[in-house]
Protein backbone atom coordinates (compact mmCIF):
# COMPACT_ATOMS: atom_id res chain seq x y z
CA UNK A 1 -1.64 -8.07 -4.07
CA UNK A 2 1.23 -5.32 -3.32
CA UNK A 3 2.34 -2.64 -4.85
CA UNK A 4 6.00 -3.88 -6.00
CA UNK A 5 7.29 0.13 -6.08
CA UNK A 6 6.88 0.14 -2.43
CA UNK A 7 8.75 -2.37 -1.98
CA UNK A 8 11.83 -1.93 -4.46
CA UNK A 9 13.41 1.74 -4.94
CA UNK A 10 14.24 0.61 -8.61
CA UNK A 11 11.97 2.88 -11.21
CA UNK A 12 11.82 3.67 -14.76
CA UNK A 13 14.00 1.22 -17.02
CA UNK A 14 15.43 -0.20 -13.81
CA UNK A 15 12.29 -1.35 -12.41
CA UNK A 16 12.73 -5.19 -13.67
CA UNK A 17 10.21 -7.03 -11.68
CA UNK A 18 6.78 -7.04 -12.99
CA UNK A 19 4.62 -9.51 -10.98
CA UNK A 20 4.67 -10.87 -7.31
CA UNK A 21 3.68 -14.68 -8.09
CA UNK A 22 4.43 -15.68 -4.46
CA UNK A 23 5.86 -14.19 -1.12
CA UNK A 24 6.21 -15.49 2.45
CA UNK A 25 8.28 -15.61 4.99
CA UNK A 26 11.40 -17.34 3.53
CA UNK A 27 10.71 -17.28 -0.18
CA UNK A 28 9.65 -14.97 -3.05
CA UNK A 29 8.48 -15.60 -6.55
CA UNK A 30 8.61 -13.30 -9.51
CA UNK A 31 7.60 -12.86 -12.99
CA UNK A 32 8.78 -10.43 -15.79
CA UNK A 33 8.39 -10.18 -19.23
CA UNK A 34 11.56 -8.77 -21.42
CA UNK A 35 10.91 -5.46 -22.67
CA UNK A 36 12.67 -3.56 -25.67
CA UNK A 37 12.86 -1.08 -22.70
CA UNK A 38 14.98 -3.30 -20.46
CA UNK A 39 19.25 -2.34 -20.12
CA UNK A 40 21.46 -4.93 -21.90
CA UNK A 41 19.29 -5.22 -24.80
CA UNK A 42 20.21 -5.39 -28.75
CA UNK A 43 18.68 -7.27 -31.57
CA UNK A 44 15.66 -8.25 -30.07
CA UNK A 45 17.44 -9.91 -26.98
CA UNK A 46 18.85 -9.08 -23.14
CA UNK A 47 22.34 -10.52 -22.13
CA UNK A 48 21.38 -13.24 -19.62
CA UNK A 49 23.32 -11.36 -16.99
CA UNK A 50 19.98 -9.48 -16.24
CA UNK A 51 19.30 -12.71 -14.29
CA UNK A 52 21.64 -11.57 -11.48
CA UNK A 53 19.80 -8.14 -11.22
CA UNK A 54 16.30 -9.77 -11.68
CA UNK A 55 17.49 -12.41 -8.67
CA UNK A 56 18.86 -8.98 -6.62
CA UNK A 57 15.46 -7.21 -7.28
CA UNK A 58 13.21 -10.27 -6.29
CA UNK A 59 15.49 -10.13 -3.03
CA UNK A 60 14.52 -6.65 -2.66
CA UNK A 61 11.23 -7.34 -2.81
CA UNK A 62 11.20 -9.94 -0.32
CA UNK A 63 13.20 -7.40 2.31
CA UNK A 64 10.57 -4.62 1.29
CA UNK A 65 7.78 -7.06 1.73
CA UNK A 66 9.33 -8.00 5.73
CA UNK A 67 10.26 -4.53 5.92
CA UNK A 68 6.44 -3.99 5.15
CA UNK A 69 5.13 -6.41 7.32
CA UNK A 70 6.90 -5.56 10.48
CA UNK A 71 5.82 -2.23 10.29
CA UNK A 72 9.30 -0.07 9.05
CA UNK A 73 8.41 3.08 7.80
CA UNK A 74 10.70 3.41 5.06
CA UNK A 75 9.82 -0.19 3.58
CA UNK A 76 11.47 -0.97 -0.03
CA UNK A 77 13.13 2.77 -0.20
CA UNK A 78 17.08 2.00 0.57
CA UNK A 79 19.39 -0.18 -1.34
CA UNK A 80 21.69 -2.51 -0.51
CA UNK A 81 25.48 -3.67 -1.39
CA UNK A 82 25.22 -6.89 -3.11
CA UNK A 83 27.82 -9.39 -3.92
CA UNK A 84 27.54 -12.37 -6.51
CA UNK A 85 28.68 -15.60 -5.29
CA UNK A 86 27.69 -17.70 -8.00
CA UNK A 87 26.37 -17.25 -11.11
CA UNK A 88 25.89 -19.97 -13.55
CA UNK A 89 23.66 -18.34 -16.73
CA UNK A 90 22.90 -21.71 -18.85
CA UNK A 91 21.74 -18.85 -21.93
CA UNK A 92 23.72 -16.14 -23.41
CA UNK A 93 20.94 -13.91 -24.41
CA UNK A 94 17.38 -14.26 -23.23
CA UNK A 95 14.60 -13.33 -25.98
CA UNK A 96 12.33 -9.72 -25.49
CA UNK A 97 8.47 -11.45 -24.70
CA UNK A 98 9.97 -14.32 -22.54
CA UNK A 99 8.31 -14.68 -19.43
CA UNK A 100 11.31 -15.18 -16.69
CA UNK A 101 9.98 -16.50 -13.55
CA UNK A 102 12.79 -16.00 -10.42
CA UNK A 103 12.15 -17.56 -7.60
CA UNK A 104 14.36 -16.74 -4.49
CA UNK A 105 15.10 -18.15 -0.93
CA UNK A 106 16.98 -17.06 2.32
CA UNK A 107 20.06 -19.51 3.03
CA UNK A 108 21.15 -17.71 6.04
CA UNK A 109 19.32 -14.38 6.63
CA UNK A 110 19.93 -11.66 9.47
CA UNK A 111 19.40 -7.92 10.03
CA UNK A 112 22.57 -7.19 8.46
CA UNK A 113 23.77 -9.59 6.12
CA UNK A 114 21.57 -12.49 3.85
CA UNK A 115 22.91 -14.98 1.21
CA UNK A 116 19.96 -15.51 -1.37
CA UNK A 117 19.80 -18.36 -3.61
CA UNK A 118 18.07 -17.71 -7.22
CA UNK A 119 16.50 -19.90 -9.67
CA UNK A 120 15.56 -18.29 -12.63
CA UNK A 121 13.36 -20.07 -15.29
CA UNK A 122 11.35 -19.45 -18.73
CA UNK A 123 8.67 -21.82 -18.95
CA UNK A 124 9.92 -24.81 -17.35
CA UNK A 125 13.57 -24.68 -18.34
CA UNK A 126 16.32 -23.67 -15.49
CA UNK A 127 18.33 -20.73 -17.39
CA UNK A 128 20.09 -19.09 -14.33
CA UNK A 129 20.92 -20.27 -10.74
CA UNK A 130 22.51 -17.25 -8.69
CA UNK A 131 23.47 -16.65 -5.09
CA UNK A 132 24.03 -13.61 -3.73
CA UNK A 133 25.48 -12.11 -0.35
CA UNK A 134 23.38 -8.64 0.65
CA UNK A 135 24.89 -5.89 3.02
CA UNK A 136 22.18 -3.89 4.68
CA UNK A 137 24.48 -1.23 6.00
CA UNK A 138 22.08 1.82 7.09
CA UNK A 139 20.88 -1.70 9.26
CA UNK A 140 24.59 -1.37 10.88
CA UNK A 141 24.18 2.46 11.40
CA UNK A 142 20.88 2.31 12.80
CA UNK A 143 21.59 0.47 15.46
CA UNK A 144 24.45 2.59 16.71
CA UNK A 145 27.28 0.74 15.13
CA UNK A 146 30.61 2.78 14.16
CA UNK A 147 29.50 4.04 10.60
């Protein structure tokens, strides 16, 4: 399917995504298996805050993915500032081996700015439902704006 590290610049222990289960214009699905190798882990568990960075990383796979697709040459290589609007984690700690399915959509979506509601699940039970705001700045800059 595609190649998630050219779409995200997240590597190494920050690379949280593992699997593209769906992508299309105005959603994105991902999967991800807890590792032992994952930040925010002790005891055999994450915190459940990972959920907002999984959510911001599914994002970023949906920009690097339109990115991609209209034909940017830097696709899925800049970050972005991110805000949390809401977060409501139903878990406190979220066990290494679970399967975490997040599965985002575009509320309101332009060059610049994008709110991004997140649902994020293991097996069929809602642990996590997060909305973020995303600044594209070097979008701003790019276009001749006052940096």
């Amino acid at each position: 399917m595609y190649d998630i590290e050219k779409l995200i610049p997240h590597r190494g222990r920050m690379k949280l995504v593992g699997d593209i289960i769906e992508i299309d214009d105005d959603r994105c699905v991902t999967a991800s298996i807890v590792s032992n190798e994952w930040p925010l882990r002790a005891d055999g568990y994450v915190d459940a805050i990972i959920l907002i960075e999984l959510t911001a990383q599914t994002a970023g796979v949906h920009f690097g993915w339109d990115e991609m697709k209209r034909g940017k040459e830097n696709a899925g290589t800049v970050g972005w500032l991110v805000g949390i609007k809401n977060a409501m984690l139903y878990r406190d700690r979220i066990a290494v081996g679970s399967n975490i399915v997040i599965s985002i959509e575009d509320r309101k979506s332009d060059d610049t700015y994008a709110e991004i509601i997140g649902t994020a699940r293991v097996e069929s039970e809602v642990i996590g439902e997060i909305m973020l705001q995303v600044f594209r700045p070097e979008t701003t800059h790019q276009q001749g704006a006052p940096s």
